[in-house]
N, C-alpha and C. Protein backbone atom coordinates (compact mmCIF):
# COMPACT_ATOMS: atom_id res chain seq x y z
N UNK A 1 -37.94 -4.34 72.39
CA UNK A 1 -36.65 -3.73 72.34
C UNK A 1 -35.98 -4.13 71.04
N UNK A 2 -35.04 -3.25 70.63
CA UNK A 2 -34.36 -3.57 68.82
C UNK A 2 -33.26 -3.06 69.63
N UNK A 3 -32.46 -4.38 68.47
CA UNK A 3 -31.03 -4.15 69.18
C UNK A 3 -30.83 -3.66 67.76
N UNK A 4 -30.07 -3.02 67.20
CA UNK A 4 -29.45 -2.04 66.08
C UNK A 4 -28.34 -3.64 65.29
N UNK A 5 -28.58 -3.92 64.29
CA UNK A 5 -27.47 -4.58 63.77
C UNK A 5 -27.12 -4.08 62.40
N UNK A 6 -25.59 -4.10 62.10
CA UNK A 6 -25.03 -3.25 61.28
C UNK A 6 -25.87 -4.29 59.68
N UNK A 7 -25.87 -3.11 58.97
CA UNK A 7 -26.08 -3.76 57.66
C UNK A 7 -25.02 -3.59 56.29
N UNK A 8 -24.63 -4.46 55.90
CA UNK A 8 -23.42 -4.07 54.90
C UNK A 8 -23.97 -4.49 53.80
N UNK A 9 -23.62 -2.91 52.71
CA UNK A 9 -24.12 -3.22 50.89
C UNK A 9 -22.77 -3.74 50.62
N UNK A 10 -23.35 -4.66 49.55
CA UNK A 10 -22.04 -5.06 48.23
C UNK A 10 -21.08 -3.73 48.07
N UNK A 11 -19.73 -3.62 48.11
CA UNK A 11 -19.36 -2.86 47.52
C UNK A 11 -18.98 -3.60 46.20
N UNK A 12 -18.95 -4.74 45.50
CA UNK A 12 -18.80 -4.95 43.90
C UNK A 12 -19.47 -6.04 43.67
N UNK A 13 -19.70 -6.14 42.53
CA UNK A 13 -20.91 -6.90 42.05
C UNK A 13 -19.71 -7.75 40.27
N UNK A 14 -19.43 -9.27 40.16
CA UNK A 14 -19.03 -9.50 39.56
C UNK A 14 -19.76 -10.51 38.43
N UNK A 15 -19.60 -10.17 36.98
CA UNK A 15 -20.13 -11.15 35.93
C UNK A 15 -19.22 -11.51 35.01
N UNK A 16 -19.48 -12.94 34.07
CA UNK A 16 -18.48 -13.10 33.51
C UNK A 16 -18.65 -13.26 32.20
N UNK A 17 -18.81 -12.61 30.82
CA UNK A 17 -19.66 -12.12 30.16
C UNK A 17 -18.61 -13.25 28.84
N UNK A 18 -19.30 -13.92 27.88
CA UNK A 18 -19.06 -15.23 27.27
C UNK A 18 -19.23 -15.48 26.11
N UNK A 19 -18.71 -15.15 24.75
CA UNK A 19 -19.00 -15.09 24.13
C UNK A 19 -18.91 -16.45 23.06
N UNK A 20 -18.59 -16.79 21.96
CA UNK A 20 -18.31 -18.12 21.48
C UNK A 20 -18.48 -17.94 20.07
N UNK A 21 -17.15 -17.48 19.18
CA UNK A 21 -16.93 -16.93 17.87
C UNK A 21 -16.60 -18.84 17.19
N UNK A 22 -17.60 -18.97 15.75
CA UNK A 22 -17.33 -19.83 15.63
C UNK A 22 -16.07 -20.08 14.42
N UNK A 23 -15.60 -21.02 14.07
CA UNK A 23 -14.42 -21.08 13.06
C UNK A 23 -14.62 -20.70 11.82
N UNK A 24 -13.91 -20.17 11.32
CA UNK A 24 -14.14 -18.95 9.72
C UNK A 24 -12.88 -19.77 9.18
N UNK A 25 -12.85 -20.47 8.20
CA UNK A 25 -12.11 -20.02 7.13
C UNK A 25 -12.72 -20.20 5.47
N UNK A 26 -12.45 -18.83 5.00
CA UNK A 26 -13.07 -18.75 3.87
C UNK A 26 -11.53 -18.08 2.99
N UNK A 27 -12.33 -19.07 1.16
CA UNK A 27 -11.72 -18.54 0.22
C UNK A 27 -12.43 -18.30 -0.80
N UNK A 28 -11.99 -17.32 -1.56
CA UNK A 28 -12.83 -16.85 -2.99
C UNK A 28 -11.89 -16.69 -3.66
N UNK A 29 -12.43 -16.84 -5.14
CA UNK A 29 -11.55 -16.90 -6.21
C UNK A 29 -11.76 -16.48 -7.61
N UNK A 30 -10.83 -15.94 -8.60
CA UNK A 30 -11.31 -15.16 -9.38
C UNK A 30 -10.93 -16.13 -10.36
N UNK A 31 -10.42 -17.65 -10.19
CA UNK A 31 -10.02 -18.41 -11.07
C UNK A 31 -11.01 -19.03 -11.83
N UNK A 32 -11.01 -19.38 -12.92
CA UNK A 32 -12.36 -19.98 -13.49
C UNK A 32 -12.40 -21.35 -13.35
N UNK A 33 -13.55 -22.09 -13.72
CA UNK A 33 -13.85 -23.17 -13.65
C UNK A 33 -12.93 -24.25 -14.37
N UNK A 34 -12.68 -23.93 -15.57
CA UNK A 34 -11.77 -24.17 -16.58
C UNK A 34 -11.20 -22.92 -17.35
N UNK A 35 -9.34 -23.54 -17.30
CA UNK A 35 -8.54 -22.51 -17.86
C UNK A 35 -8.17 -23.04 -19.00
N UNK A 36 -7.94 -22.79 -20.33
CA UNK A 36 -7.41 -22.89 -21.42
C UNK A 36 -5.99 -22.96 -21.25
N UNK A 37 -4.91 -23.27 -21.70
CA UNK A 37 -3.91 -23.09 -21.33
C UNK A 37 -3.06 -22.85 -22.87
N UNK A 38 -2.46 -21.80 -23.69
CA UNK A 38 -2.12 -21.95 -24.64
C UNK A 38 -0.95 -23.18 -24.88
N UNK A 39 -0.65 -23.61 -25.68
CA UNK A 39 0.20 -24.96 -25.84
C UNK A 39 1.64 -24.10 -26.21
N UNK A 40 1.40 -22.75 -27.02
CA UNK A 40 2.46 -22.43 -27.79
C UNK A 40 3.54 -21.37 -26.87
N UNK A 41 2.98 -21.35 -25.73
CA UNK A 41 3.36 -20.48 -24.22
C UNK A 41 3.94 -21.24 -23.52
N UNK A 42 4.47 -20.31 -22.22
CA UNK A 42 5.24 -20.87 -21.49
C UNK A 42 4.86 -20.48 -20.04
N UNK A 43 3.68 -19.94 -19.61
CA UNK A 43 3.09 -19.24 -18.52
C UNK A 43 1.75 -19.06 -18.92
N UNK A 44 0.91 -18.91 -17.65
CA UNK A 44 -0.38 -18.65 -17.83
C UNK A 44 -1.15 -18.15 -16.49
N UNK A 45 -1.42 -17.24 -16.41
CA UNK A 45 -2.01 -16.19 -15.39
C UNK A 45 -3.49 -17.36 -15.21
N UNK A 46 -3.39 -17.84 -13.86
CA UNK A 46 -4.82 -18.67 -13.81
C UNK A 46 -5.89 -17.62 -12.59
N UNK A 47 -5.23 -16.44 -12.15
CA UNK A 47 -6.38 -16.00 -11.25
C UNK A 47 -6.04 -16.00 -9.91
N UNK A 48 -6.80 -15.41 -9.13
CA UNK A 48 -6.10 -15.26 -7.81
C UNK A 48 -7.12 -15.51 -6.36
N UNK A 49 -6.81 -15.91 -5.35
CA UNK A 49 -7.66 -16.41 -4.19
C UNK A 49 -7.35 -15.52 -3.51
N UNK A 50 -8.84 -15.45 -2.35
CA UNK A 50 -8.61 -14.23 -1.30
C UNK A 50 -8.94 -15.22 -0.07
N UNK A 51 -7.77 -15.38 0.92
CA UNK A 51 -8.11 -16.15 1.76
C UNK A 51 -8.47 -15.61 3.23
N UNK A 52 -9.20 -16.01 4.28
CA UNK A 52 -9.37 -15.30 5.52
C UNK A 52 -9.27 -16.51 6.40
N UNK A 53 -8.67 -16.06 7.71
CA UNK A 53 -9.39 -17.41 8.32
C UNK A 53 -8.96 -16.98 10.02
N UNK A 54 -9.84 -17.26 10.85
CA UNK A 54 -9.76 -16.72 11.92
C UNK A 54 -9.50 -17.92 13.34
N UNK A 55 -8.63 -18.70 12.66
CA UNK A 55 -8.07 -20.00 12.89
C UNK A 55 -6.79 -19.36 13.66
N UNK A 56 -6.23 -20.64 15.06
CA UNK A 56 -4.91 -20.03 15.30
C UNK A 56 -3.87 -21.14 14.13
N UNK A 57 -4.23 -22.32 14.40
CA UNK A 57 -3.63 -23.10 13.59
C UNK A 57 -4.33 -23.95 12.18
N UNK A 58 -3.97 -23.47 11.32
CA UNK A 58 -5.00 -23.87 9.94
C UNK A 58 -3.69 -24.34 8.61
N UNK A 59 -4.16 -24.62 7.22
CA UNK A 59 -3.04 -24.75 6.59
C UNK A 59 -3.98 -24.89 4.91
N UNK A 60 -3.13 -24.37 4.13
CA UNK A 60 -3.35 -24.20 2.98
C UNK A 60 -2.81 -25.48 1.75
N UNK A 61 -3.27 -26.27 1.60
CA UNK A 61 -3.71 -27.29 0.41
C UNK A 61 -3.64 -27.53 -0.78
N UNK A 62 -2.07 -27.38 -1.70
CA UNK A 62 -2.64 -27.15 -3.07
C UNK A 62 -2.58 -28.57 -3.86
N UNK A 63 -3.10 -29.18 -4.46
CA UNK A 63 -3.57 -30.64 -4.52
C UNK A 63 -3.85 -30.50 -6.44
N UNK A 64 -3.19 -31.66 -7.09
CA UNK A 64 -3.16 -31.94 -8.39
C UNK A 64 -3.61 -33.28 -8.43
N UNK A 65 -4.81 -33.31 -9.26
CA UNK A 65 -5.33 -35.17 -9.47
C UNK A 65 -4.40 -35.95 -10.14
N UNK A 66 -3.16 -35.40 -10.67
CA UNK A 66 -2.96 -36.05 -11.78
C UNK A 66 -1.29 -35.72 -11.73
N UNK A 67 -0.90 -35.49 -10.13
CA UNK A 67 0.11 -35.19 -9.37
C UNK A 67 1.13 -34.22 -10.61
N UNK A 68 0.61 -32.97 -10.76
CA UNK A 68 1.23 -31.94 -11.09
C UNK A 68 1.32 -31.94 -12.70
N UNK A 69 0.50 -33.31 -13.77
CA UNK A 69 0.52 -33.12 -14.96
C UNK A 69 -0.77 -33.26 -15.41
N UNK A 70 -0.95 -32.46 -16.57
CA UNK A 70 -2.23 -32.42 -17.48
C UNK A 70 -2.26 -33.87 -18.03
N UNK A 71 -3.22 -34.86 -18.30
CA UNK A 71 -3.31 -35.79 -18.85
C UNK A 71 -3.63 -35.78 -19.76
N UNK A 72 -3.64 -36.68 -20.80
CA UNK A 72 -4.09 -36.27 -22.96
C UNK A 72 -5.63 -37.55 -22.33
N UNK A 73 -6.51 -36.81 -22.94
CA UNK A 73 -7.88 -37.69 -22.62
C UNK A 73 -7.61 -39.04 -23.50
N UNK A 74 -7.73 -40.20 -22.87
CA UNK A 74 -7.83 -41.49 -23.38
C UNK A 74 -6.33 -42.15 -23.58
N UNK A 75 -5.26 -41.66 -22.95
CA UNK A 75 -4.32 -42.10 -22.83
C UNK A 75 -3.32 -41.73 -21.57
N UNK A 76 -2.19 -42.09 -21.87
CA UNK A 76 -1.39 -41.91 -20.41
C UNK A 76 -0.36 -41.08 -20.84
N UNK A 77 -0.34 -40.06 -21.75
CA UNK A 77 0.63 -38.50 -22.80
C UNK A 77 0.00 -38.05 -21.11
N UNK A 78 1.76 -37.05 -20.99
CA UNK A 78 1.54 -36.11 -20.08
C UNK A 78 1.83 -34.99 -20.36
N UNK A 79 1.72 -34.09 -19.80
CA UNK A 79 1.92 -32.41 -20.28
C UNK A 79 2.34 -31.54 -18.24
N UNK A 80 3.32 -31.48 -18.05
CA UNK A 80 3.79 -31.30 -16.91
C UNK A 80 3.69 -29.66 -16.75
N UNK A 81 3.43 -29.24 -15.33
CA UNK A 81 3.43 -27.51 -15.01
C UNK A 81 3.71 -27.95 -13.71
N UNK A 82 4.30 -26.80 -13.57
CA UNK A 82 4.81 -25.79 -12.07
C UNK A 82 3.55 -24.91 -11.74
N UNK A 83 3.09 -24.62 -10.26
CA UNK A 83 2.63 -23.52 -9.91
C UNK A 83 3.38 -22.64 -9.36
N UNK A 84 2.82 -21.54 -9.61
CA UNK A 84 3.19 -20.27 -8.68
C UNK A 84 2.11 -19.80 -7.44
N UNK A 85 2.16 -19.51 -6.50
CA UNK A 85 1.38 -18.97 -5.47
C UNK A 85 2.05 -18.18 -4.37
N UNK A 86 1.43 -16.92 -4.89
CA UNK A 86 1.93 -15.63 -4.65
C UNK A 86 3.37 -16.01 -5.09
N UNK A 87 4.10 -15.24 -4.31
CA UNK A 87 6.02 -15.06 -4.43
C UNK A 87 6.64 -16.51 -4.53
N UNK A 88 5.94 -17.95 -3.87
CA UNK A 88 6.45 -19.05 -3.80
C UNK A 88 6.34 -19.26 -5.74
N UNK A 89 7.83 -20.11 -6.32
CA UNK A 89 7.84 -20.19 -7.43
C UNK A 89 8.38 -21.73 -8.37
N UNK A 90 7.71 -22.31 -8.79
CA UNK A 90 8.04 -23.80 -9.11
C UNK A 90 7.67 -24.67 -8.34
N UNK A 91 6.61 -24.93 -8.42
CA UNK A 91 5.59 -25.77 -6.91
C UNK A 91 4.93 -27.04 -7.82
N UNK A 92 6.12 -28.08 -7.37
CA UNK A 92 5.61 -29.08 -8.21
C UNK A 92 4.36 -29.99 -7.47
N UNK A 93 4.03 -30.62 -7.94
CA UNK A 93 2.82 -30.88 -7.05
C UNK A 93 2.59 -32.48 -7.56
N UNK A 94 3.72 -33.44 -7.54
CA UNK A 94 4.17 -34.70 -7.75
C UNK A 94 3.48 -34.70 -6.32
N UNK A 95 3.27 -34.11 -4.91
CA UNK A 95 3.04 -34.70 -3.69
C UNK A 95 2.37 -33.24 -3.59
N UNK A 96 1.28 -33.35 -2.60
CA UNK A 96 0.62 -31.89 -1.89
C UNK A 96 1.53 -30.96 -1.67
N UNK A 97 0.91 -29.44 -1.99
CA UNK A 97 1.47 -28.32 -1.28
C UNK A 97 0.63 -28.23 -0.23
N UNK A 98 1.85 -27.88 0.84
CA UNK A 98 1.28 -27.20 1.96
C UNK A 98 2.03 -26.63 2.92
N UNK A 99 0.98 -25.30 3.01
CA UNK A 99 1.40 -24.38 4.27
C UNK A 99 0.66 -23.94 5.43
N UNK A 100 1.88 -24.56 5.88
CA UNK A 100 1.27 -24.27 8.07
C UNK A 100 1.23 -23.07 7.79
N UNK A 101 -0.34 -22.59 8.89
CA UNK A 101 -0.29 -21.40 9.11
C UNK A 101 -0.46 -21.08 10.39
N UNK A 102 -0.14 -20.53 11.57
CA UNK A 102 -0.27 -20.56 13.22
C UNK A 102 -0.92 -19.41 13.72
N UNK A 103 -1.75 -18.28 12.82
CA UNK A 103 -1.98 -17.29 12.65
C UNK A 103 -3.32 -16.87 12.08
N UNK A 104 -4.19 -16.58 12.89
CA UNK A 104 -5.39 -16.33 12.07
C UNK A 104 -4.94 -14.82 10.91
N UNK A 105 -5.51 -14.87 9.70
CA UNK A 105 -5.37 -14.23 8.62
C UNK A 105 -6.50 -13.67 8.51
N UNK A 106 -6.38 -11.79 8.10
CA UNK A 106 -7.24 -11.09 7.41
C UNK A 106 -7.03 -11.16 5.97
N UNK A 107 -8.23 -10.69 5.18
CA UNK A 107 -8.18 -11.77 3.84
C UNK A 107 -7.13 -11.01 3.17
N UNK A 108 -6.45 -11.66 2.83
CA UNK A 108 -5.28 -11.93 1.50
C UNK A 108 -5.32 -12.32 0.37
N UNK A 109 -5.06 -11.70 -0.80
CA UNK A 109 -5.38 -12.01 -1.93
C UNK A 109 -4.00 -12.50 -2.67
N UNK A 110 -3.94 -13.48 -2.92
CA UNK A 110 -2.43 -14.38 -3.75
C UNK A 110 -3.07 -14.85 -5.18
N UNK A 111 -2.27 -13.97 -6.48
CA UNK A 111 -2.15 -14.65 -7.45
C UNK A 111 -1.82 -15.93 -7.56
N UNK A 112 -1.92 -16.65 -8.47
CA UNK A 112 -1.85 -18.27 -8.75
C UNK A 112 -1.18 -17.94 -10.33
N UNK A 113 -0.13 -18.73 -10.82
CA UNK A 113 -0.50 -19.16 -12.25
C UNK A 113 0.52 -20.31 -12.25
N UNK A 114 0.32 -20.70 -13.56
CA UNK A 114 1.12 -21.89 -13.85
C UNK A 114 2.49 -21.58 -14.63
N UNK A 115 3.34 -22.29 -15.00
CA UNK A 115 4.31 -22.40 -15.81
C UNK A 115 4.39 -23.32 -16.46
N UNK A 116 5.55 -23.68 -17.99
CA UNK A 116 4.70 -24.88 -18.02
C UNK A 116 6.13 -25.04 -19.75
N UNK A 117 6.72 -26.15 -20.21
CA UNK A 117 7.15 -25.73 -21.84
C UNK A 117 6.65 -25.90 -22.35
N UNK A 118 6.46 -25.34 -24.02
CA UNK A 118 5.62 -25.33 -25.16
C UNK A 118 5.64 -27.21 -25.61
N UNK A 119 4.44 -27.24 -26.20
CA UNK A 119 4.25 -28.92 -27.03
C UNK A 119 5.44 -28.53 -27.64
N UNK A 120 5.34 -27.74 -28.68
CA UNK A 120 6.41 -28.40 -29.51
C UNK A 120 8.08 -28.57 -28.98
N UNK A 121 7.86 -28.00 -27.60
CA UNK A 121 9.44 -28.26 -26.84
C UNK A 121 9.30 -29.65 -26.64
N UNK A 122 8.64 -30.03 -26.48
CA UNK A 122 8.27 -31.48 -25.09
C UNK A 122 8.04 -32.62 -26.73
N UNK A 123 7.60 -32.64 -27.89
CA UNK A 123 7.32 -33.35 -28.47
C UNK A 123 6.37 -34.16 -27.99
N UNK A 124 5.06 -33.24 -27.53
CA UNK A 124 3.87 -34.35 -27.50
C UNK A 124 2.91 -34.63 -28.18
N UNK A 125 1.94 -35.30 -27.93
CA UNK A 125 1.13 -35.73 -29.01
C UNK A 125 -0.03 -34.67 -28.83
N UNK A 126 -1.21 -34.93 -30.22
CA UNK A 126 -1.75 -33.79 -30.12
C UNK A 126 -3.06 -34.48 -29.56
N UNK A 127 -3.92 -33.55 -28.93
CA UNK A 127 -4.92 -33.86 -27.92
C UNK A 127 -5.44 -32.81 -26.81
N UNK A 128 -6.19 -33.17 -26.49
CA UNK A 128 -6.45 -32.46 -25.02
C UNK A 128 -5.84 -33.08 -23.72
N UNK A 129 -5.47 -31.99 -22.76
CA UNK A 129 -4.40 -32.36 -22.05
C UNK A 129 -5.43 -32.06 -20.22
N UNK A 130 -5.48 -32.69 -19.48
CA UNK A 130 -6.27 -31.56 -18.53
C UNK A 130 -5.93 -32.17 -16.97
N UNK A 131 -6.14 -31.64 -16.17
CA UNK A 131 -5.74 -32.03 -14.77
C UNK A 131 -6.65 -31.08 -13.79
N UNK A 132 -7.00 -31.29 -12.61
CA UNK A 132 -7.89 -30.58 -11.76
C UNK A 132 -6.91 -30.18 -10.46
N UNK A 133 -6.48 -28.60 -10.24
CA UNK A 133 -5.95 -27.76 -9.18
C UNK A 133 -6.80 -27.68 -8.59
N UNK A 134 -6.54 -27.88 -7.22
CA UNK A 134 -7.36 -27.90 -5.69
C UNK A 134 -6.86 -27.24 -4.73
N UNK A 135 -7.22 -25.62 -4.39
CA UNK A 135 -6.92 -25.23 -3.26
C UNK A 135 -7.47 -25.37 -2.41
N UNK A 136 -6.89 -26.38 -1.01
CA UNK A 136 -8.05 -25.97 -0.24
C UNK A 136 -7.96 -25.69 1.64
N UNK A 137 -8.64 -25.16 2.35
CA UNK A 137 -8.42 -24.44 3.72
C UNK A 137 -8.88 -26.04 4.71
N UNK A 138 -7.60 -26.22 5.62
CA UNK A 138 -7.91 -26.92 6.06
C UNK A 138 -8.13 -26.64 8.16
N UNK A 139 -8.82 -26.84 8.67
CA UNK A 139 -8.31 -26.56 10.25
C UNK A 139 -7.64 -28.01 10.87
N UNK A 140 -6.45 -27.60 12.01
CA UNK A 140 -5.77 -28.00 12.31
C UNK A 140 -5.67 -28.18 13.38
């Protein structure tokens, strides 16, 4: 004898599908390795960075070895500049620049240049003058 017992299908069937994007932040740059800087000027177009970063919280780095002045090789003669980056204007860099960012970024491209007075304003000595600009992407 069969006794009849009810049979019940799934009506839904659930998965939980997982993916795992890893951290991006990238910059490129059209700045050169070394910039010349005329002495007899007062500005100088150094090139521009394209930044991306798919960070919620990240921050941007602008860093001078020689805290915002060119040094004269073999002595302690300084030769002082301002940066510019993008619209921000007179960015002394006696201490780090930096900007919080809370926002992952599609890439952006920000001019850079310097500012800076002529030798013969400043009365300095003659020489080579040089300092190393550091942009750099940090996560947070």
């Amino acid at each position: 004898m069969f006794i009849g017992l009810p049979v019940f299908a799934a009506d839904s069937v659930s998965t939980t599908l997982q993916a795992t994007v890893g951290a991006a932040l990238s910059i490129t740059t059209t700045i050169p390795g070394t910039k010349a800087l005329d002495p007899t000027q007062t500005s100088a177009a150094l090139g521009s960075v394209t930044i991306t970063s798919n960070l919620a919280n990240w921050k941007i780095v602008i860093h001078s070895t020689n805290g915002g002045k060119m040094v004269r090789t073999g002595s302690t003669d300084v030769y002082p500049y301002l940066v510019t980056f993008g619209a921000t204007t007179g960015i002394d860099l006696a201490t780090d620049y930096v900007i919080i960012k809370s926002a992952p970024q599609s890439a952006v491209t920000t001019n850079v240049s310097v500012t800076y007075q002529t030798a013969a304003t400043l009365g300095i000595s003659a020489g080579t003058y040089e300092d190393v600009l550091t942009i750099s992407l940090v996560a947070i």
